[in-house]
Structures are given as C-alpha cells and as structure tokens.
Protein backbone atom coordinates (compact mmCIF):
# COMPACT_ATOMS: atom_id res chain seq x y z
CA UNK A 1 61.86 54.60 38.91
CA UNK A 2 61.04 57.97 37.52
CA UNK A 3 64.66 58.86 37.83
CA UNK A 4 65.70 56.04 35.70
CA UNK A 5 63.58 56.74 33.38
CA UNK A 6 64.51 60.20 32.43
CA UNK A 7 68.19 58.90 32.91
CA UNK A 8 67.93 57.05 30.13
CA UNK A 9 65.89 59.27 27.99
CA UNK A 10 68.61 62.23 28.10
CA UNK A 11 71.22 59.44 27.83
CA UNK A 12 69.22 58.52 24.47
CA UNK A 13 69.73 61.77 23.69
CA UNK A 14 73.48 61.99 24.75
CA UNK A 15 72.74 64.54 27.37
CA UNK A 16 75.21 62.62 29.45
CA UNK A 17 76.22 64.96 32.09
CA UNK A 18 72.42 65.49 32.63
CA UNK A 19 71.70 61.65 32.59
CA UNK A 20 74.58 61.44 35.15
CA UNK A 21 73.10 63.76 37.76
CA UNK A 22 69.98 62.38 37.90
CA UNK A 23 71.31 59.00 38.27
CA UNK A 24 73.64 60.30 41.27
CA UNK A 25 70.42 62.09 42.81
CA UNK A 26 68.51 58.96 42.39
CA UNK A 27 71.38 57.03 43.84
CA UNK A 28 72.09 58.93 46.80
CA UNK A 29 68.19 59.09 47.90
CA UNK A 30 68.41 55.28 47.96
CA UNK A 31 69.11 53.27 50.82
CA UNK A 32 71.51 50.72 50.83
CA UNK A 33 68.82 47.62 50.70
CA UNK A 34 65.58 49.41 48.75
CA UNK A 35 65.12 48.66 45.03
CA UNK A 36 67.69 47.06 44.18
CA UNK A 37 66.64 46.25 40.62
CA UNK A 38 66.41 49.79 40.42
CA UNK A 39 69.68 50.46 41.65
CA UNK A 40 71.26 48.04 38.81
CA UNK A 41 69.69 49.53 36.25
CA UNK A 42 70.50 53.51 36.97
CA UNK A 43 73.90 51.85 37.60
CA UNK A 44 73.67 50.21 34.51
CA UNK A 45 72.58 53.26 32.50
CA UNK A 46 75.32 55.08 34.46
CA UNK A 47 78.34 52.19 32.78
CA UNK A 48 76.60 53.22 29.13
CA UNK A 49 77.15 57.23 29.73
CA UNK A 50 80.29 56.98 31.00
CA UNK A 51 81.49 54.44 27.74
CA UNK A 52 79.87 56.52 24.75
CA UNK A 53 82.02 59.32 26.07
CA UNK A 54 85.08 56.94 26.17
CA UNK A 55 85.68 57.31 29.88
CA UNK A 56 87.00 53.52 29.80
CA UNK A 57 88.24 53.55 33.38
CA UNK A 58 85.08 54.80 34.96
CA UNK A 59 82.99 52.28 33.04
CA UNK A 60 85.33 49.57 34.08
CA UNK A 61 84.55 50.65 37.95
CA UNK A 62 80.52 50.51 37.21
CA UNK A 63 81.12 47.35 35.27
CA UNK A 64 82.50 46.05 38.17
CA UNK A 65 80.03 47.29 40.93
CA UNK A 66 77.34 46.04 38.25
CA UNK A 67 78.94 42.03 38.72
CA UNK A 68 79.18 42.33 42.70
CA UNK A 69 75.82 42.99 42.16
CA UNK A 70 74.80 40.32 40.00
CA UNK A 71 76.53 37.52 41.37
CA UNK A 72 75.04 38.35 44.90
CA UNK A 73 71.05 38.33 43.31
CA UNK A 74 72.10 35.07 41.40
CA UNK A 75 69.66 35.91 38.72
CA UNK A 76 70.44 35.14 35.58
CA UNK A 77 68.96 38.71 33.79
CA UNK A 78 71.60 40.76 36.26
CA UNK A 79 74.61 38.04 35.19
CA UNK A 80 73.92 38.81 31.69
CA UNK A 81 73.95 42.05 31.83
CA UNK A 82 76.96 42.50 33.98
CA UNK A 83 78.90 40.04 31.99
CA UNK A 84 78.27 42.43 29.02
CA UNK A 85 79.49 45.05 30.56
CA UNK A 86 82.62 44.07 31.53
CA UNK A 87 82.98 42.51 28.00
CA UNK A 88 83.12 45.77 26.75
CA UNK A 89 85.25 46.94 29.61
CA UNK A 90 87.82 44.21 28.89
CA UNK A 91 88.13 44.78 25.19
CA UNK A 92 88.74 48.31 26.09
CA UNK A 93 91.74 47.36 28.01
CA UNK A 94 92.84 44.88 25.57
CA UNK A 95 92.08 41.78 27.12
CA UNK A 96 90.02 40.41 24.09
CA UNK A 97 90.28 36.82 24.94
CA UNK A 98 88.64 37.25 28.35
CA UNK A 99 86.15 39.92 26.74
CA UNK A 100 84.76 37.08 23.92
CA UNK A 101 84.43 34.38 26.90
CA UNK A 102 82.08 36.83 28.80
CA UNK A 103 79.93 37.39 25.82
CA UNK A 104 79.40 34.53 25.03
CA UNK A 105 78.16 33.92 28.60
CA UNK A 106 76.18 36.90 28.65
CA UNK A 107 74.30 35.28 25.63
CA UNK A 108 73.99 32.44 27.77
CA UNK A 109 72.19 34.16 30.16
CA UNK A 110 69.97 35.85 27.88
CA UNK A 111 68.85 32.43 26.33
CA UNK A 112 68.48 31.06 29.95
CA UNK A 113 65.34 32.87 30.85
CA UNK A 114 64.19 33.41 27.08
CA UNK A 115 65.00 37.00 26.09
CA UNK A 116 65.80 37.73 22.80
CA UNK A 117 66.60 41.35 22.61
CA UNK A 118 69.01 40.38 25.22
CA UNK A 119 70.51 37.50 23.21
CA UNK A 120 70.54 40.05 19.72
CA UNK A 121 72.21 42.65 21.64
CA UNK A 122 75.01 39.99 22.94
CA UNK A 123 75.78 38.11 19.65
CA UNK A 124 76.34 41.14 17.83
CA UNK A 125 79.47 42.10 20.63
CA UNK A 126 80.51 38.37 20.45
CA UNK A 127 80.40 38.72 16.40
CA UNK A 128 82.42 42.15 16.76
CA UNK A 129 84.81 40.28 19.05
CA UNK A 130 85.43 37.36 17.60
CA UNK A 131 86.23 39.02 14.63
CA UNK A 132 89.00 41.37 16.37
CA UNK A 133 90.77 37.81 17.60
CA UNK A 134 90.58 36.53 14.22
CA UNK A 135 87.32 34.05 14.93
CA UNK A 136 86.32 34.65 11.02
CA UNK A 137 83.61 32.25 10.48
CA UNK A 138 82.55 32.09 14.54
CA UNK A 139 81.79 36.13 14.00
CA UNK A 140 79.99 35.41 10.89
CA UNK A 141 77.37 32.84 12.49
CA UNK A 142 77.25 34.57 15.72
CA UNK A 143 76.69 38.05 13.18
CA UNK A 144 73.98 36.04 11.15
CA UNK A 145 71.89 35.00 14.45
CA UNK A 146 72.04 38.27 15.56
CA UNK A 147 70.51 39.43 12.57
CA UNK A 148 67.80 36.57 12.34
CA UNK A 149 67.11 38.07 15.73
CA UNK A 150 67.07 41.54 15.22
CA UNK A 151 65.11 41.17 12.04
CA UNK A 152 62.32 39.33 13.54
CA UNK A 153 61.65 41.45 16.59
CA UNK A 154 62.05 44.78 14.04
CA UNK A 155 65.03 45.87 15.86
CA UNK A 156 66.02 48.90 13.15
CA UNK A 157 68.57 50.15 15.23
CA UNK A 158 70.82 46.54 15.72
CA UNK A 159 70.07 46.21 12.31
CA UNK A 160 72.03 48.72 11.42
CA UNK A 161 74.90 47.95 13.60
CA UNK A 162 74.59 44.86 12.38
CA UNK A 163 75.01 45.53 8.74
CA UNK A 164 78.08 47.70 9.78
CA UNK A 165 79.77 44.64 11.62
CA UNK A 166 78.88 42.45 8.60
CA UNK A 167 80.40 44.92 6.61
CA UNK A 168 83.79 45.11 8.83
CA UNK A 169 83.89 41.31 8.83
CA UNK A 170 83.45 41.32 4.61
CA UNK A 171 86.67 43.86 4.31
CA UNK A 172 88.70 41.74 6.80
CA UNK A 173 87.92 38.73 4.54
CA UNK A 174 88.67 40.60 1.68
CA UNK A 175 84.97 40.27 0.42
CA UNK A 176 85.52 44.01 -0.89
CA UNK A 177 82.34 44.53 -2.66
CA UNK A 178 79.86 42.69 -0.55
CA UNK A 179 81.94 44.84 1.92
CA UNK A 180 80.72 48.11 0.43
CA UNK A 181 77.03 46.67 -0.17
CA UNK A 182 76.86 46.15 3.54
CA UNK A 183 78.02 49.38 4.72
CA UNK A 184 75.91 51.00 1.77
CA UNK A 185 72.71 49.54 3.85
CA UNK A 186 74.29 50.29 7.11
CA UNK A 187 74.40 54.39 6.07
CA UNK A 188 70.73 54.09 4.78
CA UNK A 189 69.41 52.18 7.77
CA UNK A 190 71.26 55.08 9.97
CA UNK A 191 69.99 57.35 8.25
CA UNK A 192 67.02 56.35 8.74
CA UNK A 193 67.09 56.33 12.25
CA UNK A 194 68.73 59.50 12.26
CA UNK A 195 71.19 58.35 14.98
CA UNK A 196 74.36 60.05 14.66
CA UNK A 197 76.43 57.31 16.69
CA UNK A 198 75.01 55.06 14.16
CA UNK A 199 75.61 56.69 11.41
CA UNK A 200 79.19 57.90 12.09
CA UNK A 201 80.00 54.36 12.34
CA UNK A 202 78.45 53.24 9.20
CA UNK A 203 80.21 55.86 7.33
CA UNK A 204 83.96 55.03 8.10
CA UNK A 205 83.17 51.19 7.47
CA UNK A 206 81.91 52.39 4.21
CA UNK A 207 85.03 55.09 3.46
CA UNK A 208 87.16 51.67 4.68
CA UNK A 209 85.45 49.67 1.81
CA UNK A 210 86.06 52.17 -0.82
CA UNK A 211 89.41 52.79 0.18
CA UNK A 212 89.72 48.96 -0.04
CA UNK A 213 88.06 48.66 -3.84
CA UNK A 214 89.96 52.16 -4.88
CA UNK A 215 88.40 52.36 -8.58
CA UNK A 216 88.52 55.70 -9.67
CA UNK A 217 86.80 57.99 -7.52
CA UNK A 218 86.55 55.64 -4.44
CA UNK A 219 89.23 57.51 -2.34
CA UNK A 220 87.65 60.74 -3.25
CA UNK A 221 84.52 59.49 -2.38
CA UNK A 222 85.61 57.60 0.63
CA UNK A 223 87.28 61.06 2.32
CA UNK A 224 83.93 62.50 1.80
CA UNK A 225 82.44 59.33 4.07
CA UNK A 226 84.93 59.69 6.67
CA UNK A 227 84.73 63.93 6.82
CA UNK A 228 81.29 63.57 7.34
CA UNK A 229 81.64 60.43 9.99
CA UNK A 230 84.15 63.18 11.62
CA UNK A 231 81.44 66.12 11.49
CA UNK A 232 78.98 63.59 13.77
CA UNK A 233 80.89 62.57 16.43
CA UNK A 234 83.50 65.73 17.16
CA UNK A 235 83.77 66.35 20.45
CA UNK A 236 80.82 63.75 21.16
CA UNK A 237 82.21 60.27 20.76
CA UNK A 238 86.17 60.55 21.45
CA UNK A 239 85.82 56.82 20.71
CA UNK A 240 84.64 56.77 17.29
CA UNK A 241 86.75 60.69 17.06
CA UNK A 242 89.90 58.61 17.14
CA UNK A 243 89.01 56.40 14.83
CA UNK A 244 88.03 59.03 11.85
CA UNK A 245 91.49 61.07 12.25
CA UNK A 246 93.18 57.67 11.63
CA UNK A 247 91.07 56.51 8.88
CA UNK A 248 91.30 60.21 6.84
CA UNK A 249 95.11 60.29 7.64
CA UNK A 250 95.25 57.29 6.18
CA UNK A 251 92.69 57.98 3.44
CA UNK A 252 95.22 61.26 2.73
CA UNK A 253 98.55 59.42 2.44
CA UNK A 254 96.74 56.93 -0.34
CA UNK A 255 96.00 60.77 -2.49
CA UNK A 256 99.52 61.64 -1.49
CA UNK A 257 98.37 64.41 0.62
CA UNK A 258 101.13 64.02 3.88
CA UNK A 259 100.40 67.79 5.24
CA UNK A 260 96.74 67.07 5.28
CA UNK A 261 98.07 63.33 6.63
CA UNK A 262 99.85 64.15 9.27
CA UNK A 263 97.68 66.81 10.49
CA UNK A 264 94.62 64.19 11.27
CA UNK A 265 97.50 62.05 12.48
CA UNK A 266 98.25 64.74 15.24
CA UNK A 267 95.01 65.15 16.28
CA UNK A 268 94.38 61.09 16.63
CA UNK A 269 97.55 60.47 18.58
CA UNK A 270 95.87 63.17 21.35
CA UNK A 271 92.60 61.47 21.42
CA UNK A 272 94.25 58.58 21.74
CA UNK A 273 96.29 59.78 24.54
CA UNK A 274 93.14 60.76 26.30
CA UNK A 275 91.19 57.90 25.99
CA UNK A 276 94.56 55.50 26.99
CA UNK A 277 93.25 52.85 24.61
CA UNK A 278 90.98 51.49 21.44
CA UNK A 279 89.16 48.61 21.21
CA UNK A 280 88.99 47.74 17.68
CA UNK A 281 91.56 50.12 15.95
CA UNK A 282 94.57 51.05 18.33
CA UNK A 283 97.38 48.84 16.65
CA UNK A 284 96.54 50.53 12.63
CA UNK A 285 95.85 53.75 14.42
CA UNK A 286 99.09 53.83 15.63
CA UNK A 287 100.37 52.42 12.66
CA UNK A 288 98.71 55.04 10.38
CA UNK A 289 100.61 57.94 12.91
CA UNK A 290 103.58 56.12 12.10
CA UNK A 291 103.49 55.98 8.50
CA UNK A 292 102.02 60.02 8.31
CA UNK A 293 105.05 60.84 10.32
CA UNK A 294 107.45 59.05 8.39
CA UNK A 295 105.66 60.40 5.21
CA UNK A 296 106.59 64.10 6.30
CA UNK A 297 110.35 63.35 7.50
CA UNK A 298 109.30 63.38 11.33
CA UNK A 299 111.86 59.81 11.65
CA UNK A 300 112.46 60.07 15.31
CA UNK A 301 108.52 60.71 16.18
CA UNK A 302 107.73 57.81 13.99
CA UNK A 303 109.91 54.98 15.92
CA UNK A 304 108.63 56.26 18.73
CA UNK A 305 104.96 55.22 17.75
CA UNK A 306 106.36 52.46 16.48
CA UNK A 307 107.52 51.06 19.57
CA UNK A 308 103.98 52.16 20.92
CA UNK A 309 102.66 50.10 18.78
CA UNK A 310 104.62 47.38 19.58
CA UNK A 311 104.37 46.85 23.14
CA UNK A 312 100.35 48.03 22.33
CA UNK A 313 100.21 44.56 20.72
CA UNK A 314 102.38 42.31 23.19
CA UNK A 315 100.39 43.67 26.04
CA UNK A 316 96.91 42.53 24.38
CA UNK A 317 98.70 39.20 23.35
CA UNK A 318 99.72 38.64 26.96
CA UNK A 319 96.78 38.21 28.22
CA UNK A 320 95.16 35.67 25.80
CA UNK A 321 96.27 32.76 27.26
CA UNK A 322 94.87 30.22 24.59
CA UNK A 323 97.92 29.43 22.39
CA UNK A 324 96.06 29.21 18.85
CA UNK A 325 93.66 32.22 19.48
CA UNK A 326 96.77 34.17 20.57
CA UNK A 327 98.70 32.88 17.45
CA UNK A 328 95.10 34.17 15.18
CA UNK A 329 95.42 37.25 16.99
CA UNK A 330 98.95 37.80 16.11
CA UNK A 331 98.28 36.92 12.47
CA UNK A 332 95.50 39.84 11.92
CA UNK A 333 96.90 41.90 8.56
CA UNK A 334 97.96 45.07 10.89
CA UNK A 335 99.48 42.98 13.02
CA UNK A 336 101.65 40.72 10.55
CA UNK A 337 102.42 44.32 9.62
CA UNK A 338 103.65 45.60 13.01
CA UNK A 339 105.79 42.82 13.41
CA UNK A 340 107.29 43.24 9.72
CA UNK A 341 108.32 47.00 10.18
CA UNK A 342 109.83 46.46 13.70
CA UNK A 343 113.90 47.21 13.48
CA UNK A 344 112.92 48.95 9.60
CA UNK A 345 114.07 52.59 9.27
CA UNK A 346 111.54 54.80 7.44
C-alpha cells in the first residue's frame, strides 16, 4: 500500500520511470492471491504512466490485464475503471466507436455504486469522444454534466480539462469566439494549477481558436500559444508533442512561412512514427505534413502522406460498425477534406 502510494505521487509528478519501478517492486513481492485491490490499482497507476508517455501498446496490454481482472471480482468500481482504460486504449488504436460504448459504460459503473468523481472523470472522455465521431450535441450534454460535477465537488483540475474540451467542441461547431473564451479560462485555470500537461493542452486549443477567428494579430498571437504549448511538453508528452508540430506547421503555412512549415512538419511525422497513432488529431496531422510538403515542392513525399492519410481514415471507419455514426465520422471537416484531395496533384 505504501508502494502505491509513492507510485502515484512520482507519477503526479511525471517521474514515470521512477513510478514504474516501484510498481514492478511492489508487484513482484506480491503473491499471486494477496491484495488484490492493491494489485489493480499499482496496475492501474502502471496503464496511466505508460499512456502520458504515449507508449499506446503497453497501455493497451495493462488495459487489458486491468479487465481480466475486473470481470473476475465482478465489482462494479474495478469494471469502471477497466472499461476506462481500454476506452482510451481503443481510441488510441482508432477504434472510436467501440471506445465511446465503453465510456459510457464506465459511467455506468460509476453511477452504480454512487461515485461522482468517477462519473466526472468518465463523461468528460465520453464528451471528448463523442465529439471525435461527430456526436455534437451528445458531447455537449455529456461535457455540461461533467462540469456540473466537477464544479460541485471543486474539482480545479477537470475543470480545466473541461473548459479545454468545451472549447474544442465550440471550434468544431464553428462557435469561434465562445471557442476562444473557453480556452481563455482553460489557460488561466492551468495556470493556476500549474500543471504543465494541463496547460500545454489549453494552449493549442486556444492557438486553434485564434487561428480560427484570424483578426489581425490572432495568428501571431496564436504561434506564440502553440511555441509555448511546445516548450511544456518536449520530450515529456510525445502525445500532446505531435500535436504542437502539426498545429505550428500549420499555424506557419497560414503566415506563409513553408521553411519554418515544413520543418515542424518533419519533426511531427517522426513523433508520429514513434507513437504509431493519434487519438484526436492523426487524420489533419497528416494532412498538415501533406500540405507543408506540397508547400515547399516535396510532390512525391506529399502523396505519400496522402495515401497515409487515407488508409489512416478507412482503417478507423472499418471498425465502426454503426452505419450513421460511421457516415458522421466520415463527414468530420478534415475528413470531407481527405476524401476531396484524394487523386488531386499538388
């Protein structure tokens, strides 16, 4: 027990490879049948270090040792849990149909035996979700009772996340300015908190709204967002790494800048290549490669992300087997996109 508490103190202070030997100490000392709640939860803490550092495929193999586990106790606590965990693990690996179904059971679980931080915590991945299929106004109520949640059990650091998702699901919308608001109070909340994972985040949905509004200034402005979002989380969060290479590539071909472009463009197609996949992002990352490569005469390079891209998106669609949330899916902006450019030269 003392084990997994220090585990997840240097995990809270993403000492991961320190977290992770303690766990596998603790773990090994163990025998097969003692503690087993104990066991879960250093296996548990042991899926979160292994996903902040975007090691997907590990966290998919805890994820999965984490449901064995559950479904043998039959308590409804371990289920939710587990469920979340391979919610995240399946959006990672771009089955997002199958990744909404087992949030929205995990928040099941949580309501069954009456614990709200639980429930918070498993709305706000079914909001983020159900946005990234397309469920607009099913991730704004599922957002909203997160946030009812969150507020009323002074949960600063969901809030935050929270006003980042809200923020997200505003730009998708095309609610530009209640976008920026949003993210405006996500920063400050971060801030706050001083959590640079939080805070990294906030800033590139906030450079993504002023890109979005572009008044004079805005793209300016929003570089600065997404250079400092880029500071936090280098060679920390290969995740969220990704992410801010494709969003100031793409912030530099709006200034006309396609050196500076394609150079961010570079560096996200490696990350990208390490990690294997992106949850949220991968289709208009790949898209934003293409169009830096195309904007500095590298043709060839270009169709070949292109085609990335491509089979990227077919692969997710695949494997949603509802016909109208595949067809919402399809019809996200990047997507339409993707589909539009296929066969066009640059």
């Amino acid at each position: 027990e003392l084990a997994l508490v220090r585990a997840r103190t240097l995990r809270g202070q993403r000492q991961f490879a320190a977290a992770e030997q303690v766990i596998a100490v603790a773990l090994e000392a163990l025998d097969a049948r003692a503690l087993p709640e104990v066991r879960f939860d250093l296996l548990h803490t042991r899926f979160w270090c292994h996903w902040e550092q975007g090691r997907y495929q590990e966290a998919g193999e805890v994820a999965r040792c984490l449901a064995d586990a559950a479904s043998h106790s039959g308590r409804s606590e371990r289920q939710g849990l587990a469920k979340l965990a391979m919610s995240y693990f399946a959006a990672a690996v771009g089955d997002p149909a199958l990744a909404v179904t087992l949030a929205r059971e995990a928040v099941q679980h949580a309501r069954e035996i009456g614990h709200p931080f639980r429930e918070a915590d498993g709305l706000t991945m079914l909001g983020s979700l159900e946005e990234m299929v397309g469920l607009h106004s099913e991730s704004r109520a599922s957002l909203d009772a997160a946030l009812a949640l969150a507020t009323r059990l002074k949960m600063a650091y969901l809030q935050a996340v929270l006003a980042t998702s809200r923020s997200r699901l505003s730009l998708g919308q095309g609610e530009i300015e209640q976008a920026l608001e949003l993210a405006t109070l996500a920063v400050r909340l971060a801030e706050e908190l001083k959590d640079p994972h939080t805070l990294c985040t906030a800033l590139m949905v906030r450079a993504r709204a002023l890109a979005a509004r572009n008044y004079d200034g805005d793209l300016t402005e929003g570089t600065g967002a997404g250079a400092a979002a880029l500071r936090l989380c280098q060679e920390k969060y290969p995740n969220l790494e990704v992410e801010a290479h494709g969003l100031l590539s793409r912030l530099a071909l709006a200034r006309s800048l396609g050196g500076e472009a394609y150079d961010h463009a570079v560096a996200a197609q490696a990350l990208l290549d390490q990690l294997g996949t992106h949850a949220l992002y991968e289709v208009e990352i790949l898209l934003t490669i293409h169009d830096a490569f195309c904007a500095t005469g590298r043709d060839a390079a270009a169709a070949e992300i292109l085609a990335r891209a491509w089979r990227t998106l077919q692969a997710k669609a695949q494997r949603i087997g509802d016909a109208s949330l595949r067809e919402r899916f399809l019809s996200l902006p990047h997507h339409v996109r993707l589909a539009n450019l296929r066969g066009i030269r640059c």
